[in-house]
PDB file of N, CA and C in Angstrom:
ATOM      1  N   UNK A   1      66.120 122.769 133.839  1.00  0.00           N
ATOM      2  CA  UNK A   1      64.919 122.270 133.180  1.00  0.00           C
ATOM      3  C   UNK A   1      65.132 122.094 131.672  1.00  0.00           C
ATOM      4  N   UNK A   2      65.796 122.700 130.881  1.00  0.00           N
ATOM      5  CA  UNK A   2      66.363 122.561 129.403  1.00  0.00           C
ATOM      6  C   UNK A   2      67.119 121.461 129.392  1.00  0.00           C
ATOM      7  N   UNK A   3      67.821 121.402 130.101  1.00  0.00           N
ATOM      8  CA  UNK A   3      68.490 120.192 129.723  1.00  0.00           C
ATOM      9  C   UNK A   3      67.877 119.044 129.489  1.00  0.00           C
ATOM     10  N   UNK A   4      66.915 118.712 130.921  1.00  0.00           N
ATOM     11  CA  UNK A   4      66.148 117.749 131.070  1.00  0.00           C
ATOM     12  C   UNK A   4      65.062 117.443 129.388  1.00  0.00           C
ATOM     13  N   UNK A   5      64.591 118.798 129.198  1.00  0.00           N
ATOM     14  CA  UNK A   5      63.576 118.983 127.854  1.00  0.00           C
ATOM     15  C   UNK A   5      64.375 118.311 126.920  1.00  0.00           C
ATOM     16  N   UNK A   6      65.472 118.521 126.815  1.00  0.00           N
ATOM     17  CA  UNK A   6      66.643 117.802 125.531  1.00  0.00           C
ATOM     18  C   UNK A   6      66.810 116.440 125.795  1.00  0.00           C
ATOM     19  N   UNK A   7      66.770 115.683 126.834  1.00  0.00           N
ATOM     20  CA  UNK A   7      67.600 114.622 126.659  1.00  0.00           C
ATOM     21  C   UNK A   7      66.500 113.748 126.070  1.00  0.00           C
ATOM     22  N   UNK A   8      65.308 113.606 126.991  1.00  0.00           N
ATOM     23  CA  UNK A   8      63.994 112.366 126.063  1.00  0.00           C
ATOM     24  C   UNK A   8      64.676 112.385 124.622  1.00  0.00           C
ATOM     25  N   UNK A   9      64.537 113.643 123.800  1.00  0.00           N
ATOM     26  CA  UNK A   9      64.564 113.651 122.303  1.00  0.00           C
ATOM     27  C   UNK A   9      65.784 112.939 122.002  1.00  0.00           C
ATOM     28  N   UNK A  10      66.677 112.742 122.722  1.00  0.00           N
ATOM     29  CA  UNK A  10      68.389 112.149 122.101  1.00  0.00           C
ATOM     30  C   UNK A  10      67.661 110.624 122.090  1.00  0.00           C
ATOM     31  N   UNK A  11      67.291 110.350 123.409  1.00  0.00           N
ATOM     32  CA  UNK A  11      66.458 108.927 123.503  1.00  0.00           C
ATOM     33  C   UNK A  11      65.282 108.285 122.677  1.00  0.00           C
ATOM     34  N   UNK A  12      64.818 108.958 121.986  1.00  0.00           N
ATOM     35  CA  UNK A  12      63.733 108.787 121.614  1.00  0.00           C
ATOM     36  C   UNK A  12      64.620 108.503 119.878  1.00  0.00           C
ATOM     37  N   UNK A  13      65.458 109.056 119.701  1.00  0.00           N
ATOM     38  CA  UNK A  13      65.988 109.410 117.909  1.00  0.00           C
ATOM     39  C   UNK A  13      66.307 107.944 117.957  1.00  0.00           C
ATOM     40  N   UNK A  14      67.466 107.773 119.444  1.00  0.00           N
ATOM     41  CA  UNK A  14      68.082 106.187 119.791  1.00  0.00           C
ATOM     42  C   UNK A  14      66.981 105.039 119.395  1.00  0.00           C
ATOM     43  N   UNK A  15      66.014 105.589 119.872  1.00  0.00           N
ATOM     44  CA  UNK A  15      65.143 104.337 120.138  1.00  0.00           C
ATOM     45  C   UNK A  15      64.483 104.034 118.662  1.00  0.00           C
ATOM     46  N   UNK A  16      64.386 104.836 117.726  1.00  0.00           N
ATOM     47  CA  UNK A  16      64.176 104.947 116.684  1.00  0.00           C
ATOM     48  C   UNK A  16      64.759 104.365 115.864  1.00  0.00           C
ATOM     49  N   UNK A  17      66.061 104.455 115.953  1.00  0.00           N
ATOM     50  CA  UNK A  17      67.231 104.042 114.722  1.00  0.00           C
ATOM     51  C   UNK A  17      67.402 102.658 115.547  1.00  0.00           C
ATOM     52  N   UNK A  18      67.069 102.627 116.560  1.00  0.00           N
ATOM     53  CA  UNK A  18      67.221 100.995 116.838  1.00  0.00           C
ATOM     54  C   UNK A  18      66.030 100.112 116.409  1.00  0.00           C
ATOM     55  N   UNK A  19      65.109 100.285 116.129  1.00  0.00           N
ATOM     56  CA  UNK A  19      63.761  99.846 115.842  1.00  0.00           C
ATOM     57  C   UNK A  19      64.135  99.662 114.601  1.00  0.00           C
ATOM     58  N   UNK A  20      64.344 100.516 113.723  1.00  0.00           N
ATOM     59  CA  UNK A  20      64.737 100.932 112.533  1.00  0.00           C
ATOM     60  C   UNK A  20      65.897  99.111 111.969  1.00  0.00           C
ATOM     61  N   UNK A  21      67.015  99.409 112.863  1.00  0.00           N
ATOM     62  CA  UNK A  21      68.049  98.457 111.956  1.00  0.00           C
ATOM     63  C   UNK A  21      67.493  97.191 113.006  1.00  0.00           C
ATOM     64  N   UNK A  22      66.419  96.885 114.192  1.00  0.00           N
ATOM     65  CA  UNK A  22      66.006  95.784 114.218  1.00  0.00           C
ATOM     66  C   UNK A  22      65.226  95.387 112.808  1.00  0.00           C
ATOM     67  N   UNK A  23      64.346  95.934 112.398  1.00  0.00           N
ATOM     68  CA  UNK A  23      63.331  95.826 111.904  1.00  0.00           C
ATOM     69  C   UNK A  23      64.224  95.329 110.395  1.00  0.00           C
ATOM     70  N   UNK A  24      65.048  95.954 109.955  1.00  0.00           N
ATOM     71  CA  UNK A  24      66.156  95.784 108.746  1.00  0.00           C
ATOM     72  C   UNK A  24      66.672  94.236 109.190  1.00  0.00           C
ATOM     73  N   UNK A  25      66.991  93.775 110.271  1.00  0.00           N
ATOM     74  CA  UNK A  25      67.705  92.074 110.334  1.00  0.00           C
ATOM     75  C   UNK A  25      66.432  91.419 110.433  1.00  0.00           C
ATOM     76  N   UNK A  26      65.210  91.878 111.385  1.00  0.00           N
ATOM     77  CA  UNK A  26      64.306  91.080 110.950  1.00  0.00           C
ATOM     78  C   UNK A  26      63.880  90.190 109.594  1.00  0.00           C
ATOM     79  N   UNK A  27      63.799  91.833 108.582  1.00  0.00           N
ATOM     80  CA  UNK A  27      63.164  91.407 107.090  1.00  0.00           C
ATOM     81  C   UNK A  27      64.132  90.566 106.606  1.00  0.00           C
ATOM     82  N   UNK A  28      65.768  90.937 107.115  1.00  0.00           N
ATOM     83  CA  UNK A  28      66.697  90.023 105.881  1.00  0.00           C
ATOM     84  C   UNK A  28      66.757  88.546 106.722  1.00  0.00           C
ATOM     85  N   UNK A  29      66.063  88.273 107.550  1.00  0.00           N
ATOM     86  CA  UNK A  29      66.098  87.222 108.847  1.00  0.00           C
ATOM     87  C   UNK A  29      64.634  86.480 107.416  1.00  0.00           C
ATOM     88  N   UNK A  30      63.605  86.646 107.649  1.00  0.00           N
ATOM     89  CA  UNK A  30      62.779  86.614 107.195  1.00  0.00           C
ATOM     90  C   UNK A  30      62.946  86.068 105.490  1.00  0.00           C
ATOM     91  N   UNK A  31      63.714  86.599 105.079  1.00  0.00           N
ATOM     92  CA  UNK A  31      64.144  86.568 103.503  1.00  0.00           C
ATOM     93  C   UNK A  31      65.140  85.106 103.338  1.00  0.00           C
ATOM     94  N   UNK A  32      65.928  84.893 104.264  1.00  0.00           N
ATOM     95  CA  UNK A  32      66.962  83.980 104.470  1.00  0.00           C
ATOM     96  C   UNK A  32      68.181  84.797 104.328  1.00  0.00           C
ATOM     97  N   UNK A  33      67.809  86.145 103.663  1.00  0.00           N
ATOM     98  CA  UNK A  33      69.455  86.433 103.598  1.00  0.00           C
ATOM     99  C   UNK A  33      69.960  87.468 104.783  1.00  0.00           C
ATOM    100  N   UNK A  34      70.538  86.416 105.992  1.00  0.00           N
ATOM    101  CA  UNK A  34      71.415  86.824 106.870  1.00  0.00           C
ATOM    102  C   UNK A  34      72.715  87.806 106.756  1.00  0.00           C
ATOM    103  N   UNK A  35      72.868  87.829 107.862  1.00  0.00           N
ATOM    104  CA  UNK A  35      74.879  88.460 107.248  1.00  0.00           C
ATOM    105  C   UNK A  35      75.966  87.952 106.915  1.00  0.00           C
ATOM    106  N   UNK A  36      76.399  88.172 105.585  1.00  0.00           N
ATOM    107  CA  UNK A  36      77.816  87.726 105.270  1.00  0.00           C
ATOM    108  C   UNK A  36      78.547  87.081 106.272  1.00  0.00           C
ATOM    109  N   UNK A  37      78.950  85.842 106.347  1.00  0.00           N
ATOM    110  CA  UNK A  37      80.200  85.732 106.933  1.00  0.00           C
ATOM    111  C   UNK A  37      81.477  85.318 106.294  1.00  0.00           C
ATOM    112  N   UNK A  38      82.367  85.632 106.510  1.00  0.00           N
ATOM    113  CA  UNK A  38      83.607  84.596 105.689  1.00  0.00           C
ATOM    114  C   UNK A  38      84.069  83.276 106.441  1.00  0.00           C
ATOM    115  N   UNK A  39      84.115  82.185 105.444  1.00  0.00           N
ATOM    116  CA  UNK A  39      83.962  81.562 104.874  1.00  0.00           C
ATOM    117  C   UNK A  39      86.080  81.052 105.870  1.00  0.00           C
ATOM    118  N   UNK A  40      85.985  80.474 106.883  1.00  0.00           N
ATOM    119  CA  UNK A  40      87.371  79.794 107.755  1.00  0.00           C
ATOM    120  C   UNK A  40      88.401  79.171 106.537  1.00  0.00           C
ATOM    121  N   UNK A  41      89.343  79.421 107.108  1.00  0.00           N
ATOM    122  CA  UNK A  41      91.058  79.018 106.014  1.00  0.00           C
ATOM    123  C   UNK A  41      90.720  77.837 106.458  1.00  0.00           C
ATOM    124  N   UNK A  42      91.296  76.920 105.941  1.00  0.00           N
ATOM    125  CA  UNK A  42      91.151  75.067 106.043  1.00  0.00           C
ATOM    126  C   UNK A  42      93.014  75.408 106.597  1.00  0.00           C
ATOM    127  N   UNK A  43      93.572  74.182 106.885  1.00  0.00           N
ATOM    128  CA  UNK A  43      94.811  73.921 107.498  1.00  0.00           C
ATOM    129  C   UNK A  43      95.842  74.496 106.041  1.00  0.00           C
ATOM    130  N   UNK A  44      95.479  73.843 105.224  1.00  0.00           N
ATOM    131  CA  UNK A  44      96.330  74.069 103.609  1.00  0.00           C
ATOM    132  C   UNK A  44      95.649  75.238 103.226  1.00  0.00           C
ATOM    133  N   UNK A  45      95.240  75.889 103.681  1.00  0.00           N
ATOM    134  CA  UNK A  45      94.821  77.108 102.794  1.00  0.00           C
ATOM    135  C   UNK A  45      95.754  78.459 103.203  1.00  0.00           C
ATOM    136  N   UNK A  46      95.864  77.735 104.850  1.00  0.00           N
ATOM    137  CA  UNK A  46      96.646  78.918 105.892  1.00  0.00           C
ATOM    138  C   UNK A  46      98.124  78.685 105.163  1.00  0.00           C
ATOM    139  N   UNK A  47      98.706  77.356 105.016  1.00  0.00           N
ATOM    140  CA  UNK A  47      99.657  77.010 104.207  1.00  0.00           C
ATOM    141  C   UNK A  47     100.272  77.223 103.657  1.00  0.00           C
ATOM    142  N   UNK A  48      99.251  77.148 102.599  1.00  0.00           N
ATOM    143  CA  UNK A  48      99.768  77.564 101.113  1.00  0.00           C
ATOM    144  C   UNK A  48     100.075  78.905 100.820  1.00  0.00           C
ATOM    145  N   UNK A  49     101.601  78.591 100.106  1.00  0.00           N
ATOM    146  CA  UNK A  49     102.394  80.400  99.554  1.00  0.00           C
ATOM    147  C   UNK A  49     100.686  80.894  98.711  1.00  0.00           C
ATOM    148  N   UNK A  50     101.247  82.101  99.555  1.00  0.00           N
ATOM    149  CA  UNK A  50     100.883  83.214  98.430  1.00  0.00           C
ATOM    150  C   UNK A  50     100.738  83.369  97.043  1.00  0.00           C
ATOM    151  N   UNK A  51     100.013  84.072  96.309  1.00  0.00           N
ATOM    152  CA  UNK A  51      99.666  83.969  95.285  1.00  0.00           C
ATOM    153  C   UNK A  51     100.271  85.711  94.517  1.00  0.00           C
ATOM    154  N   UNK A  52     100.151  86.171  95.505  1.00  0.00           N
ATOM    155  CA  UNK A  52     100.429  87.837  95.093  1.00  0.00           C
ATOM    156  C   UNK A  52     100.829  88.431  96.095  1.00  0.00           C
ATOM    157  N   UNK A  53     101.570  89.202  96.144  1.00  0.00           N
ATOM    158  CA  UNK A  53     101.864  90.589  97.220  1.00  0.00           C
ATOM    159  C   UNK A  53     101.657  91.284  98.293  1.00  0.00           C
ATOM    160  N   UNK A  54      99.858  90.898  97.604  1.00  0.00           N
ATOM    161  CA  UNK A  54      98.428  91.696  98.238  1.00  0.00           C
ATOM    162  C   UNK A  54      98.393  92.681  97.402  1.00  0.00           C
ATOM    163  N   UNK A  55      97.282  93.371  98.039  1.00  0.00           N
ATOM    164  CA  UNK A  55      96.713  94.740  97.806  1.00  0.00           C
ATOM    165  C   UNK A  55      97.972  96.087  97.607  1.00  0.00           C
ATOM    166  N   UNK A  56      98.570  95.898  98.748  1.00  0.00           N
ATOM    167  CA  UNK A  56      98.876  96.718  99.016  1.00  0.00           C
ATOM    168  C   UNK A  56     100.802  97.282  98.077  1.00  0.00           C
ATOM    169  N   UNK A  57     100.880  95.870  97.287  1.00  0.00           N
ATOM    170  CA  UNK A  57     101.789  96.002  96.416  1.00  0.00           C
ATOM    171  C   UNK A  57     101.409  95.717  94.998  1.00  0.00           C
ATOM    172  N   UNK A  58     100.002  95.914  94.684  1.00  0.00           N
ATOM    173  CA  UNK A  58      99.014  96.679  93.394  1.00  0.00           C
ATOM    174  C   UNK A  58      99.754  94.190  92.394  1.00  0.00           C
ATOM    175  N   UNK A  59      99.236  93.472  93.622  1.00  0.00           N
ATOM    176  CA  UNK A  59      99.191  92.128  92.628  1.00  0.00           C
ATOM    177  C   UNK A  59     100.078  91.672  92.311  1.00  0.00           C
ATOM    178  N   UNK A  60     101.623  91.798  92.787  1.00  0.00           N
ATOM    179  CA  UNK A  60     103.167  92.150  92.025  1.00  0.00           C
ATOM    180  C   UNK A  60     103.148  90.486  92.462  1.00  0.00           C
ATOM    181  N   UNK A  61     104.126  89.843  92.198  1.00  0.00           N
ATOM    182  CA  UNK A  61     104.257  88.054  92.954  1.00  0.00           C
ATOM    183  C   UNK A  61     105.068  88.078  93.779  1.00  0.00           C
ATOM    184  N   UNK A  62     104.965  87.038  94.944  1.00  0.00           N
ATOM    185  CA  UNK A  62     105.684  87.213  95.925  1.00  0.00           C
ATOM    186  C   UNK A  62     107.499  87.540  95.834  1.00  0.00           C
ATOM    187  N   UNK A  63     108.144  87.953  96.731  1.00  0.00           N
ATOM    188  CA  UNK A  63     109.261  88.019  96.781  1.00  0.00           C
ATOM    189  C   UNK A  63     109.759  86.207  96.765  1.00  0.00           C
ATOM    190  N   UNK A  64     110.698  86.222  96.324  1.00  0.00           N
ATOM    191  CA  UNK A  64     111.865  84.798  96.902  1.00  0.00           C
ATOM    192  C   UNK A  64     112.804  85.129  98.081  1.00  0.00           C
ATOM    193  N   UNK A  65     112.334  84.345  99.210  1.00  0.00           N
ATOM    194  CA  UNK A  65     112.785  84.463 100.500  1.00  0.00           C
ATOM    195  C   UNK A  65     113.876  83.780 100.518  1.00  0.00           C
ATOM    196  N   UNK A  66     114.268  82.819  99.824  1.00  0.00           N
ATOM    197  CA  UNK A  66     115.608  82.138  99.507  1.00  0.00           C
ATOM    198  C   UNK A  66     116.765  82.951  99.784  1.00  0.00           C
ATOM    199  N   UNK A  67     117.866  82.311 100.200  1.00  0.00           N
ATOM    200  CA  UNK A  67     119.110  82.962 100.278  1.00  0.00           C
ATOM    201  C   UNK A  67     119.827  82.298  99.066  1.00  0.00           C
ATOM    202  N   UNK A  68     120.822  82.769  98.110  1.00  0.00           N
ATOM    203  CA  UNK A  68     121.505  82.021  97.124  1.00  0.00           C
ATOM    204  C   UNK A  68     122.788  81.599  98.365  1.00  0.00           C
ATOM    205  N   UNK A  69     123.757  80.550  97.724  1.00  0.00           N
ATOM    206  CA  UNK A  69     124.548  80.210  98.000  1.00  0.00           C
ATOM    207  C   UNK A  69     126.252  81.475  98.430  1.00  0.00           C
ATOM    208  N   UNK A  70     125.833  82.362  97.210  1.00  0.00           N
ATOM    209  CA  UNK A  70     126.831  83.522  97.376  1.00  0.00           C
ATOM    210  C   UNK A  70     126.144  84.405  98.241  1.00  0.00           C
ATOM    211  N   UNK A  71     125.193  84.781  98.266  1.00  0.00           N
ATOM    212  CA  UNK A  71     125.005  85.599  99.519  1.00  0.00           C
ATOM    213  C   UNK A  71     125.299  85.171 100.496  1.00  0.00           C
ATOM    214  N   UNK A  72     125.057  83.884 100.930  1.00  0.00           N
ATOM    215  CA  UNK A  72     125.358  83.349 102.179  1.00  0.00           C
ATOM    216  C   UNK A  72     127.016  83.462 102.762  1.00  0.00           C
ATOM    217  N   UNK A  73     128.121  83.286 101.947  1.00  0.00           N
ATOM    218  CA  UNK A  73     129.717  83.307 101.479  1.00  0.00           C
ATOM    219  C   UNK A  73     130.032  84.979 101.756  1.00  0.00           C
ATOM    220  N   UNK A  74     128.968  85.499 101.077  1.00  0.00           N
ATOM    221  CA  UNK A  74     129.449  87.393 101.303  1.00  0.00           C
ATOM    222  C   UNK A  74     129.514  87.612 102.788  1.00  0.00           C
ATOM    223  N   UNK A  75     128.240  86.992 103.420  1.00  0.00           N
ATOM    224  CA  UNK A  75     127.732  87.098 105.086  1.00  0.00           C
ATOM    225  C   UNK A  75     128.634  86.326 105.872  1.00  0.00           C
ATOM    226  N   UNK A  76     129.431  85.673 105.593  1.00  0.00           N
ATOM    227  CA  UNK A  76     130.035  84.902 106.383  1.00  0.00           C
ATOM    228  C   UNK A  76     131.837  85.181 105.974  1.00  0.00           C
ATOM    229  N   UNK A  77     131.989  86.217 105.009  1.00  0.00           N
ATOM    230  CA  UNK A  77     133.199  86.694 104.993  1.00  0.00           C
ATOM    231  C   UNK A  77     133.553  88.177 105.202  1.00  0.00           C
ATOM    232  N   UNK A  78     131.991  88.808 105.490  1.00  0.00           N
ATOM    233  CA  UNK A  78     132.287  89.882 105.745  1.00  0.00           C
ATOM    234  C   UNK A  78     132.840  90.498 106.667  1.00  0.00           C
ATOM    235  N   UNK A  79     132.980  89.632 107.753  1.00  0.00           N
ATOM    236  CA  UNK A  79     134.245  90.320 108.606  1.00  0.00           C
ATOM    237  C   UNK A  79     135.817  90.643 107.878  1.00  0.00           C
ATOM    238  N   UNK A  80     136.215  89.870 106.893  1.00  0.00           N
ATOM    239  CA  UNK A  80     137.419  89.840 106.222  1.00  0.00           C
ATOM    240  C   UNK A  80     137.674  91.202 105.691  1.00  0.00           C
ATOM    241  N   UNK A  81     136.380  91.672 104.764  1.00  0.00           N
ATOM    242  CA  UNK A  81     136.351  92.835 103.986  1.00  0.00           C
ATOM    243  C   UNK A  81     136.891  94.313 105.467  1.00  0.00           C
ATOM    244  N   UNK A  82     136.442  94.503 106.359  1.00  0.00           N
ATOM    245  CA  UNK A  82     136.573  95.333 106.877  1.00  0.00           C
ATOM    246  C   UNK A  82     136.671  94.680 108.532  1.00  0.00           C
ATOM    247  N   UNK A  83     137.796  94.276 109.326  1.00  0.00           N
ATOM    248  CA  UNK A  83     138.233  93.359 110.529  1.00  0.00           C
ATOM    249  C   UNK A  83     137.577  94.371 111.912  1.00  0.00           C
ATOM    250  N   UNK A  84     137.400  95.959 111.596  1.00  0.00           N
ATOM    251  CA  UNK A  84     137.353  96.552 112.775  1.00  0.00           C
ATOM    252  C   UNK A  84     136.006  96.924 112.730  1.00  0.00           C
ATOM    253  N   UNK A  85     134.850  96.368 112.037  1.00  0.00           N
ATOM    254  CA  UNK A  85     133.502  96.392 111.704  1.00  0.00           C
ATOM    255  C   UNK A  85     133.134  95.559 112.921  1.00  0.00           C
ATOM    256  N   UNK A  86     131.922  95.989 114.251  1.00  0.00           N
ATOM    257  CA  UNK A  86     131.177  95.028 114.391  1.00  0.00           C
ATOM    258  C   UNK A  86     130.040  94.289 113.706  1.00  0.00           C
ATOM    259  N   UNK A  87     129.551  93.573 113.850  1.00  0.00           N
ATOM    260  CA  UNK A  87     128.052  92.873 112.954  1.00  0.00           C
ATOM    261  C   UNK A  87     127.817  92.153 114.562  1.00  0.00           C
ATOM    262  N   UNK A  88     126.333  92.243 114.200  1.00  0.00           N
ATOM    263  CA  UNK A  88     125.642  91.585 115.328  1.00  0.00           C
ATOM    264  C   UNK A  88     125.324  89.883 114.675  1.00  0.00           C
TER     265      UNK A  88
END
């Protein structure tokens, strides 16, 4: 029988806080101001290099993905340097 006494009240808090954040999209429904959305990459937007790092390298500019000409010569003679080396 306790248990039963407890559960209405879990339902009832539910039903509350749902009333609650209806009633919150209503007013901003009402106001015009809906929810944020962002705003789709266009074809050139997906494209286009980078501008920064990101976040997560505090704005730094992108790396250069380029290979120079001598790196490429090191990679392709490095079997010479050491013959009993595998490389995948």
């Amino acid at each position: 029988d306790d248990d039963e006494a407890a559960r209405p009240a879990v339902a009832e808090r539910t039903d509350d806080a749902t009333d609650a954040a209806l009633a919150r999209a209503f007013a901003a429904a009402q106001t015009g101001q809906g929810p944020k959305r962002k705003k789709r990459k266009t074809r050139a937007e997906k494209r286009a290099p980078a501008k920064d790092a990101g976040p997560g390298w505090y704005g730094l500019p992108p790396a250069d993905a380029t290979v120079s000409a001598d790196d490429r010569a090191a990679l392709a003679l490095r079997g010479v340097a050491d013959p009993k080396r595998h490389y995948k």
